[in-house]
N, C-alpha and C. Protein backbone atom coordinates (compact mmCIF):
# COMPACT_ATOMS: atom_id res chain seq x y z
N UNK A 1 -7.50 45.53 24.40
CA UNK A 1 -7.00 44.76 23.27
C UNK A 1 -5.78 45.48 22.69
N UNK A 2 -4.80 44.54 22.68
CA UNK A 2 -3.81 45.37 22.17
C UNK A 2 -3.62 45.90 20.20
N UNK A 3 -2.85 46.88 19.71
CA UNK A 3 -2.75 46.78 18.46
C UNK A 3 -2.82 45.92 17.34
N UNK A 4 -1.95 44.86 17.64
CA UNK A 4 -1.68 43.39 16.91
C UNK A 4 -3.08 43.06 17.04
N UNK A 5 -3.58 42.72 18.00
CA UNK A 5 -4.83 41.88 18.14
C UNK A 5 -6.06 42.58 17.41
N UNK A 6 -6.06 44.01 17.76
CA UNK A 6 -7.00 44.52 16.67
C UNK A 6 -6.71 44.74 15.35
N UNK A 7 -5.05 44.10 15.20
CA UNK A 7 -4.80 44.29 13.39
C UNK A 7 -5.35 43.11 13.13
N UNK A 8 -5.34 41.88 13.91
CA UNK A 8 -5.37 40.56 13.49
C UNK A 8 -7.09 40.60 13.79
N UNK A 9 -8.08 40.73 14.11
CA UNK A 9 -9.27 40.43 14.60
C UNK A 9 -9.71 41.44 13.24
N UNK A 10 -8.97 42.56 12.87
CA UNK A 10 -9.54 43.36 11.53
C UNK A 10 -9.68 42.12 10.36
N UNK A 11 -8.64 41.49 9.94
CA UNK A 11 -8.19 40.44 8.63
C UNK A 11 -9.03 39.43 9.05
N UNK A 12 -10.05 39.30 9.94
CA UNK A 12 -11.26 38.15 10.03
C UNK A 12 -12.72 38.34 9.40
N UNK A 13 -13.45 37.58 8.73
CA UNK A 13 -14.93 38.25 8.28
C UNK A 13 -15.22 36.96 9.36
N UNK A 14 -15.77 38.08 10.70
CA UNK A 14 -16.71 37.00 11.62
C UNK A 14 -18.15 37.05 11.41
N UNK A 15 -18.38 35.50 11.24
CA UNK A 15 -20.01 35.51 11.39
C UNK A 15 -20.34 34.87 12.54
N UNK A 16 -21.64 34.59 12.63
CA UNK A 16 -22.36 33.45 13.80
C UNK A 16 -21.57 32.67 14.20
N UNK A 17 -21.81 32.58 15.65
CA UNK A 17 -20.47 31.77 16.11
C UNK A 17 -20.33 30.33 15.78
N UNK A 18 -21.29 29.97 15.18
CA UNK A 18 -21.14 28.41 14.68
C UNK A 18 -20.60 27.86 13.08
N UNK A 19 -20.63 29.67 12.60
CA UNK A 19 -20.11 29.18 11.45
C UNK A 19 -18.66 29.26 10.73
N UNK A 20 -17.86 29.15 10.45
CA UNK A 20 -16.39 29.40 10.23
C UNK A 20 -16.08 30.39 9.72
N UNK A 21 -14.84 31.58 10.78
CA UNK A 21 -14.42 32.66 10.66
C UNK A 21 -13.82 33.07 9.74
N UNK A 22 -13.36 33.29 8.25
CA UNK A 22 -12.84 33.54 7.45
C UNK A 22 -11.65 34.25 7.24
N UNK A 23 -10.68 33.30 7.15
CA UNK A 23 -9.00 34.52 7.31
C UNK A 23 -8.81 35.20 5.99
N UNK A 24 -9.32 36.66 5.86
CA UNK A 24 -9.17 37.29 4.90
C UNK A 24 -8.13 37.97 4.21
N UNK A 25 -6.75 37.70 5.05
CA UNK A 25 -5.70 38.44 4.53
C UNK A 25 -4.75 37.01 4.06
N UNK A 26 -3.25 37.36 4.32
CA UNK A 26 -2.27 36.54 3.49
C UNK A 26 -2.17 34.94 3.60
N UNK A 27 -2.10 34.27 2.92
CA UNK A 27 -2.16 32.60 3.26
C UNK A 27 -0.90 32.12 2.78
N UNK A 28 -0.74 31.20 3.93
CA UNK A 28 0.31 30.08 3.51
C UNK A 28 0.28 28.84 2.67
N UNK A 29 1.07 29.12 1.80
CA UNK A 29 0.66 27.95 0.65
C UNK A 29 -0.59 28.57 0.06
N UNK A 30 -1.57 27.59 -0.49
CA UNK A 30 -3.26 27.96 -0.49
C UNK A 30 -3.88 27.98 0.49
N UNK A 31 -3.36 27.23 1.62
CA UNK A 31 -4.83 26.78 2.41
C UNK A 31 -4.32 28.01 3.55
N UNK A 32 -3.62 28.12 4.71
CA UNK A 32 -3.49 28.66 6.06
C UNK A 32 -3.59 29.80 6.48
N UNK A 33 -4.11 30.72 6.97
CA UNK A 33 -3.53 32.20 6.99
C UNK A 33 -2.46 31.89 7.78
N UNK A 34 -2.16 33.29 7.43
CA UNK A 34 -0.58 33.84 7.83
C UNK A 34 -0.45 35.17 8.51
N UNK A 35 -0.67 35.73 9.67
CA UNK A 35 -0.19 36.80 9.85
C UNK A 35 1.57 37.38 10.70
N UNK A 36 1.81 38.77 10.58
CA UNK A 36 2.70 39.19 10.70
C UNK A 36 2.63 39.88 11.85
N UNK A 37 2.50 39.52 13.51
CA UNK A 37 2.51 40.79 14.42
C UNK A 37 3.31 42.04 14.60
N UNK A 38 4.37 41.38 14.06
CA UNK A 38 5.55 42.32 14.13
C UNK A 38 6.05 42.61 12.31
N UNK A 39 5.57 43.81 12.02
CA UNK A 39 5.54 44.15 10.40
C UNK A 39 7.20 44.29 10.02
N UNK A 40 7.77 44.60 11.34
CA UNK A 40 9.30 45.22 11.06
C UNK A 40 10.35 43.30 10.52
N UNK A 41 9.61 42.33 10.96
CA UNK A 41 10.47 40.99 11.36
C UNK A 41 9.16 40.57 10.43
N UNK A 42 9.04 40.32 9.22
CA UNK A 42 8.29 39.81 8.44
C UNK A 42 8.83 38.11 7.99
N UNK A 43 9.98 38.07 8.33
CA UNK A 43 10.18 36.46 8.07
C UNK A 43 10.65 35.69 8.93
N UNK A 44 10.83 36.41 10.35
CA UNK A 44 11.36 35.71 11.30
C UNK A 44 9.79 35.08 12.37
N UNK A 45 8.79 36.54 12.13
CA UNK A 45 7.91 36.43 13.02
C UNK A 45 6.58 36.07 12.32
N UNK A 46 6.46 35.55 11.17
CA UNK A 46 5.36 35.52 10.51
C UNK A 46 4.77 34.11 11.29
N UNK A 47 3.20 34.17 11.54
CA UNK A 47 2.87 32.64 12.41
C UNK A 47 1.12 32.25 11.85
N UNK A 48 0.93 31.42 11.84
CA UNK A 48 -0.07 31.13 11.60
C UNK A 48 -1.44 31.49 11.82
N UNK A 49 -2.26 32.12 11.03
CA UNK A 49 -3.44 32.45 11.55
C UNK A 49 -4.37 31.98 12.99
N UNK A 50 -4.49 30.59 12.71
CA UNK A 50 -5.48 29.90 13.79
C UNK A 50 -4.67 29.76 14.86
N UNK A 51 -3.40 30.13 15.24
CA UNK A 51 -2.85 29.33 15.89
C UNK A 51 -2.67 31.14 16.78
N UNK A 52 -2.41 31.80 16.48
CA UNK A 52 -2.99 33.11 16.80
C UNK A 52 -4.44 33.71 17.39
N UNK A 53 -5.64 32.78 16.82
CA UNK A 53 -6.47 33.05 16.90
C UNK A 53 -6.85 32.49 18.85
N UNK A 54 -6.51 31.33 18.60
CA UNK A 54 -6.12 30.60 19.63
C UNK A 54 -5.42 31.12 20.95
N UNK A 55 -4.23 31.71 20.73
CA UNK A 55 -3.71 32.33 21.86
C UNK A 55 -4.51 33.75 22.04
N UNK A 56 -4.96 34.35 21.43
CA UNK A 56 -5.84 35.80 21.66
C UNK A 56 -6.77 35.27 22.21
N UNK A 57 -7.50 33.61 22.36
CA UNK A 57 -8.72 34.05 22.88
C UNK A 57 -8.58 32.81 24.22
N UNK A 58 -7.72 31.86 24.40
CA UNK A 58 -7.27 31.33 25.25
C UNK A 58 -6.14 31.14 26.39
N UNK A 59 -5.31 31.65 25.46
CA UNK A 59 -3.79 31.92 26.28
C UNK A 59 -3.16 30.96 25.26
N UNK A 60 -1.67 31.14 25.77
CA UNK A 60 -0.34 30.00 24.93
C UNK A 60 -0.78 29.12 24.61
N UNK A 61 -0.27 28.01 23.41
CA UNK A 61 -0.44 26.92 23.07
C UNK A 61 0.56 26.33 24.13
N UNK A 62 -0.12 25.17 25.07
CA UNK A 62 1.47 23.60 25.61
C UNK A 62 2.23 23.61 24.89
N UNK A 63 3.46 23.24 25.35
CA UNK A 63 4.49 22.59 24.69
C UNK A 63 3.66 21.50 23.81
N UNK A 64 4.35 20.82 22.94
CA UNK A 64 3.88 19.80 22.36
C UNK A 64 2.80 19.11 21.89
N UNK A 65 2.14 20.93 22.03
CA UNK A 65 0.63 20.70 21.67
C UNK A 65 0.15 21.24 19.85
N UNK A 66 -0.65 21.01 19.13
CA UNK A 66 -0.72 21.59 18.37
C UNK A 66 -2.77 22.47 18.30
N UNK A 67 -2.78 23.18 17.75
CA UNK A 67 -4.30 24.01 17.55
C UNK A 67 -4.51 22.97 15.99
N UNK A 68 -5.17 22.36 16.13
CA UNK A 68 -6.17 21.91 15.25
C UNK A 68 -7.33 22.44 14.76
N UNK A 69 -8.40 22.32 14.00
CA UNK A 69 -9.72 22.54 13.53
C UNK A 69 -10.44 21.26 13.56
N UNK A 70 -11.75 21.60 14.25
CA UNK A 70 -12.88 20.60 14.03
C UNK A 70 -13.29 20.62 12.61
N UNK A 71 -13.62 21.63 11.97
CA UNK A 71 -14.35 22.34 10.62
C UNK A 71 -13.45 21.31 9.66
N UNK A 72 -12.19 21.44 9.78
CA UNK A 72 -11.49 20.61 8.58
C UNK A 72 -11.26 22.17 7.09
N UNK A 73 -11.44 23.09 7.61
CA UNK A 73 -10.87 24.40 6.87
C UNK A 73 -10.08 25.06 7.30
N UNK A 74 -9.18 25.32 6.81
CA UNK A 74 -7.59 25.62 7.43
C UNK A 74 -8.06 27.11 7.33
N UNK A 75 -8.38 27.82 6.85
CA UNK A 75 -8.17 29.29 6.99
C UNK A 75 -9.61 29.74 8.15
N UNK A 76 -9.53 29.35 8.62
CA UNK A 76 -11.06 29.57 9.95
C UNK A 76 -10.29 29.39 11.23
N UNK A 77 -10.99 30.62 11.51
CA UNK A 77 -9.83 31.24 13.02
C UNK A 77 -11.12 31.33 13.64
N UNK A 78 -11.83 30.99 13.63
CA UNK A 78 -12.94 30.94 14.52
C UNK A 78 -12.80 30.05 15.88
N UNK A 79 -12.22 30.97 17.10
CA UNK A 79 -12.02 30.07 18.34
C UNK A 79 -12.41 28.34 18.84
N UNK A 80 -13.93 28.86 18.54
CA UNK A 80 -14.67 27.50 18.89
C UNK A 80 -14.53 26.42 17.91
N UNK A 81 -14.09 26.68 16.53
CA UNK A 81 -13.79 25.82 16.03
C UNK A 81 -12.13 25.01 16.31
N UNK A 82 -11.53 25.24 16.82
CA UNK A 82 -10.16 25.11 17.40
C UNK A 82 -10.06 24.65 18.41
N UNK A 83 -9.28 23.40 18.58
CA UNK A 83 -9.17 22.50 19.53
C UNK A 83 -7.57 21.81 19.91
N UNK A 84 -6.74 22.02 21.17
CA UNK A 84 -5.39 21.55 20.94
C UNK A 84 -5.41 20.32 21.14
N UNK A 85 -4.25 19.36 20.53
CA UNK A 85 -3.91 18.38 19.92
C UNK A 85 -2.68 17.89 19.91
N UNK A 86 -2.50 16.58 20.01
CA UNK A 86 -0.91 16.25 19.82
C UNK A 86 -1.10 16.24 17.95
N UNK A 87 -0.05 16.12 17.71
CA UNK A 87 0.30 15.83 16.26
C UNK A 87 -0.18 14.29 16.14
N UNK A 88 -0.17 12.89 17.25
CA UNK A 88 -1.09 11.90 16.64
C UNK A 88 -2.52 12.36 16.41
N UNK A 89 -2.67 12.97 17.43
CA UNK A 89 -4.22 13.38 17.34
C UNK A 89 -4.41 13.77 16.10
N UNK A 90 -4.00 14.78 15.28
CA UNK A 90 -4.17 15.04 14.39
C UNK A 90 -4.43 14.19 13.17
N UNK A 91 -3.14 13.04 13.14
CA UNK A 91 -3.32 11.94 12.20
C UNK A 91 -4.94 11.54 12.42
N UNK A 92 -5.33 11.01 13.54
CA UNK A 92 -6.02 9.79 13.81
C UNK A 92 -7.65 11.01 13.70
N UNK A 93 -7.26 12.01 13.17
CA UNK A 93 -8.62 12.95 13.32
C UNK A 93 -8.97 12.98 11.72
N UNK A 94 -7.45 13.21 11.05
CA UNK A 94 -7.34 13.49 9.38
C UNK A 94 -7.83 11.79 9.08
N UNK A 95 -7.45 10.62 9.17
CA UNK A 95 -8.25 9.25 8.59
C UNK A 95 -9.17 9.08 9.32
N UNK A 96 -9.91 9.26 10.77
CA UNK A 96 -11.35 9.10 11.24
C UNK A 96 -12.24 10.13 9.74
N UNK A 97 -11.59 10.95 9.39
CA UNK A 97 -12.37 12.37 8.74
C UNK A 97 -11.94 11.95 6.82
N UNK A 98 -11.21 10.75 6.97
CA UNK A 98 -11.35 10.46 5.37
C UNK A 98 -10.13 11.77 4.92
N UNK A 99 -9.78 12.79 5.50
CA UNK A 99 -8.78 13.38 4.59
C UNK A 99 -7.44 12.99 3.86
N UNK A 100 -7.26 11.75 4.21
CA UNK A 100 -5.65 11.25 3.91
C UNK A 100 -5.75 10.79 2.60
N UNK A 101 -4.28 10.67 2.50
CA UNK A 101 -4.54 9.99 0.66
C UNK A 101 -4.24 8.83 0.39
N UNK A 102 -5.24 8.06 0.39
CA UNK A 102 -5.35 7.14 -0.10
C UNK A 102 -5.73 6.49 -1.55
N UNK A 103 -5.47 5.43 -1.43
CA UNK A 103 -6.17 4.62 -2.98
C UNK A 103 -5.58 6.32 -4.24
N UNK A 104 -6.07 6.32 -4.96
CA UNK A 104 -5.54 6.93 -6.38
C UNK A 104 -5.11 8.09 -6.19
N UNK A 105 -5.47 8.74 -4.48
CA UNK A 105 -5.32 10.29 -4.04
C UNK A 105 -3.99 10.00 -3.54
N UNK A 106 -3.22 9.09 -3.14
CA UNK A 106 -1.91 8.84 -3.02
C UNK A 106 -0.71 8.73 -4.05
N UNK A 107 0.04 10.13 -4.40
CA UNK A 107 0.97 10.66 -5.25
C UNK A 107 1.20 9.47 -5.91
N UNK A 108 1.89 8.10 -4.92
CA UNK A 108 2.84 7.07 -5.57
C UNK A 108 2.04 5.58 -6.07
N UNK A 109 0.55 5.81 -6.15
CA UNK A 109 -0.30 4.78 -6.58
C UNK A 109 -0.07 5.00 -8.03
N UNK A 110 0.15 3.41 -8.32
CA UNK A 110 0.17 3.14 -9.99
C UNK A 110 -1.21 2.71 -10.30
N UNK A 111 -2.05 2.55 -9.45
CA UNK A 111 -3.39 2.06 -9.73
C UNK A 111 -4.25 2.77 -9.16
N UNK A 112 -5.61 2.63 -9.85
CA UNK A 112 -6.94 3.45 -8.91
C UNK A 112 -8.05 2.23 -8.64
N UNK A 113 -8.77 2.69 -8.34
CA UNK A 113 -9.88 2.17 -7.92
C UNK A 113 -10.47 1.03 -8.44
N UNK A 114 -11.06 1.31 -10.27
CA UNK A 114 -11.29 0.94 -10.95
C UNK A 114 -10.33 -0.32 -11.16
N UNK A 115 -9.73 -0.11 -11.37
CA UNK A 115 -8.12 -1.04 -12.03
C UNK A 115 -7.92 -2.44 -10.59
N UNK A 116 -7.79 -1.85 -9.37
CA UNK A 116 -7.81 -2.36 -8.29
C UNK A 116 -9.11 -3.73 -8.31
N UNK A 117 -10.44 -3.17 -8.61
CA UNK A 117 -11.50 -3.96 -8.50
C UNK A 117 -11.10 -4.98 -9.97
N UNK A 118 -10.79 -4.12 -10.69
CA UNK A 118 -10.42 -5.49 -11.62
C UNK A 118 -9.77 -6.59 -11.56
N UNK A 119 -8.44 -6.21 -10.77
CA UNK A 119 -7.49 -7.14 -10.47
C UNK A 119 -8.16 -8.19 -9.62
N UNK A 120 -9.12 -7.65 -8.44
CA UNK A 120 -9.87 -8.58 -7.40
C UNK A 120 -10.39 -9.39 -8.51
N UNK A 121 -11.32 -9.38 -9.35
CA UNK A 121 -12.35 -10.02 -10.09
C UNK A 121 -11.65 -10.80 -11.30
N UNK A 122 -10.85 -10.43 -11.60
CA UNK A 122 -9.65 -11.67 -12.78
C UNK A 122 -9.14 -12.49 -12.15
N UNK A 123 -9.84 -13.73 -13.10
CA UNK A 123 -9.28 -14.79 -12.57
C UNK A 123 -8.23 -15.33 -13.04
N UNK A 124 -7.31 -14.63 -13.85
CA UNK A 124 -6.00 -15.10 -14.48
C UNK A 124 -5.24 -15.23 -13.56
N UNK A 125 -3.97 -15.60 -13.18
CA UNK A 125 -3.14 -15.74 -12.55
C UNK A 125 -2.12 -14.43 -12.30
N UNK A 126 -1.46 -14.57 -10.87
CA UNK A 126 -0.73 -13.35 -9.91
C UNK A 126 0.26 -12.48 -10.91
N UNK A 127 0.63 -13.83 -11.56
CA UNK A 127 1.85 -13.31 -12.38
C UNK A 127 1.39 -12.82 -13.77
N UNK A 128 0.73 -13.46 -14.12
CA UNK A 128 -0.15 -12.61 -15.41
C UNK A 128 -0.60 -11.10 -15.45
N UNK A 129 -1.57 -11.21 -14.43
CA UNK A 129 -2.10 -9.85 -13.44
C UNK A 129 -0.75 -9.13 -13.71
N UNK A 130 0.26 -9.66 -12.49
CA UNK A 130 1.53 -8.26 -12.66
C UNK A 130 2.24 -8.09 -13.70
N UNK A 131 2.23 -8.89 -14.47
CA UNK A 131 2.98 -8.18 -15.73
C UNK A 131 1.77 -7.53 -16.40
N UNK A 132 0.67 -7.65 -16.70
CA UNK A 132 -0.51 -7.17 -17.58
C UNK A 132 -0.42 -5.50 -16.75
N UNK A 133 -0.82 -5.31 -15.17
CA UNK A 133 -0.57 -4.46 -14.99
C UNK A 133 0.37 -3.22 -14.13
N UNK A 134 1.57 -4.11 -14.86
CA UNK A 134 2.73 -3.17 -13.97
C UNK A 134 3.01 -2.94 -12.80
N UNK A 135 2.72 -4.13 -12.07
CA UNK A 135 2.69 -3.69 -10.17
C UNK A 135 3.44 -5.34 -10.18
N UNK A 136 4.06 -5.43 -8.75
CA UNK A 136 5.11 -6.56 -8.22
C UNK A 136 3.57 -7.46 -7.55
N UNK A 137 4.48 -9.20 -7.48
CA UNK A 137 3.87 -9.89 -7.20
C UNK A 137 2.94 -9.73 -5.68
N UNK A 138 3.76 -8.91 -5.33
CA UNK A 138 3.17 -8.81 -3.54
C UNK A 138 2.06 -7.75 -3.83
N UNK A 139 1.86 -6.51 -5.05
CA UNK A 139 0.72 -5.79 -4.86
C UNK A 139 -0.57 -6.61 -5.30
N UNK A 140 -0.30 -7.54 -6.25
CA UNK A 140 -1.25 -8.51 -6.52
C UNK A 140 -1.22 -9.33 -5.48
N UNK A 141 -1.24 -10.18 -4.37
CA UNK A 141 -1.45 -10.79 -4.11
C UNK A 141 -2.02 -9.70 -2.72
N UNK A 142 -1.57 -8.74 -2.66
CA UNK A 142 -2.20 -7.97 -1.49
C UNK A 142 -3.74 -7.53 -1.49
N UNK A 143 -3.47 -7.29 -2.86
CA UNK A 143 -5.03 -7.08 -3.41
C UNK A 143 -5.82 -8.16 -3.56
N UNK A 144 -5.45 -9.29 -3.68
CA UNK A 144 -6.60 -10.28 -3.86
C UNK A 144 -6.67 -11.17 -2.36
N UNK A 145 -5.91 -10.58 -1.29
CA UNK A 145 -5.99 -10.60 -0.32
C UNK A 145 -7.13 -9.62 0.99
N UNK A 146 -7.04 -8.66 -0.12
CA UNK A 146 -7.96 -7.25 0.44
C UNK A 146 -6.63 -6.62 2.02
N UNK A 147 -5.45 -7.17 1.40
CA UNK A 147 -5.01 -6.49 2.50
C UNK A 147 -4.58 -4.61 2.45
N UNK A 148 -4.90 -4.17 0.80
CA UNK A 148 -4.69 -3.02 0.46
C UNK A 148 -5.46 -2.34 -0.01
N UNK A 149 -5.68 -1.20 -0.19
CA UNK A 149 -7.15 -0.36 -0.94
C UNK A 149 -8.27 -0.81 0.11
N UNK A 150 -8.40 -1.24 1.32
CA UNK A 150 -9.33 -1.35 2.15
C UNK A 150 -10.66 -0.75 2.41
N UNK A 151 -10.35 0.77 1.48
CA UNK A 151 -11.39 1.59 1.79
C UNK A 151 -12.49 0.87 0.50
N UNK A 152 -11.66 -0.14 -0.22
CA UNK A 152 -12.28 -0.17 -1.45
C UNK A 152 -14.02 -1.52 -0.80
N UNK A 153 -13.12 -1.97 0.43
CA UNK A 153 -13.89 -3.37 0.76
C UNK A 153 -14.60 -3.16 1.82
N UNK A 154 -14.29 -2.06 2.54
CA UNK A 154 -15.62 -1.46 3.50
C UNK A 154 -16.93 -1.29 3.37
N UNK A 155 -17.03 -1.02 1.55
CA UNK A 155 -18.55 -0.76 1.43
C UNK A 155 -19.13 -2.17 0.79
N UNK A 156 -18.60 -3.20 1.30
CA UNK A 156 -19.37 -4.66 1.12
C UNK A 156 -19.09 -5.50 -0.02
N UNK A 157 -18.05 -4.74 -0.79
CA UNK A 157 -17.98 -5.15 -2.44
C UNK A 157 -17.57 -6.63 -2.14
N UNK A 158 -17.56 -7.43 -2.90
CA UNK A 158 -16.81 -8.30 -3.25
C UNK A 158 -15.82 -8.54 -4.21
């Protein structure tokens, strides 16, 4: 094992192999680790924890591939939890897995949930609705269409 690899396998708290490896040193943003193989090139060579974890225990990432997580915890370098991926894959793994933002978890929603089911259930008119609550004729009519907030009509509501 080379140096790097035993600096990088040190900054892990490994447990049981089924449970997620813990990246104990620097993170990107909040969520990612971050390590540095090369301490001298700290901003040229800095790379991602899992994605490290990955080549130490498999070989290179493909071209055009990305290291994903099954776990859905970004700082877990735990091999077996790591799986490569195109970048759709990824999408179609993050909404199979509910992580995306939708309905009120989406920055640019003027409406939530609550507000949404109301609009379904008033029977005033499109244009009433959008001026009462600040959204264009097409979000009202999308909504009383159920063509938007979908996640809202999956669980049977009416």
């Amino acid at each position: 094992m080379l140096n790097v690899e035993k600096r990088f396998w040190s900054k892990v708290e490994v447990t049981h192999d089924k449970e997620c490896w813990k990246w104990r040193a620097g993170l990107m943003g909040k969520d990612y680790g971050q390590f540095r193989p090369n301490r001298n090139d700290p901003v040229l060579n800095t790379r991602l924890a899992h994605k490290l974890s990955w080549i130490f225990s498999f070989g290179e990432i493909p071209k055009g591939l990305q290291v994903l997580h099954t776990c859905d915890n970004p700082r877990c370098v735990n091999p077996l939890h790591l799986f490569l991926g195109t970048q759709n894959d990824n999408m179609k793994d993050m909404v199979k897995k509910g992580r995306h933002s939708r309905g009120s978890r989406n920055g640019m929603a003027k409406l939530n949930e609550d507000l949404v089911r109301s609009i379904y259930h008033d029977p005033r008119g499109r244009v009433e609705l959008s001026q009462s609550y600040g959204v264009s004729l097409s979000v009202i009519s999308n909504i009383k269409n159920r063509k938007v907030w979908k996640h809202l009509w999956s669980n049977h509501e009416n």
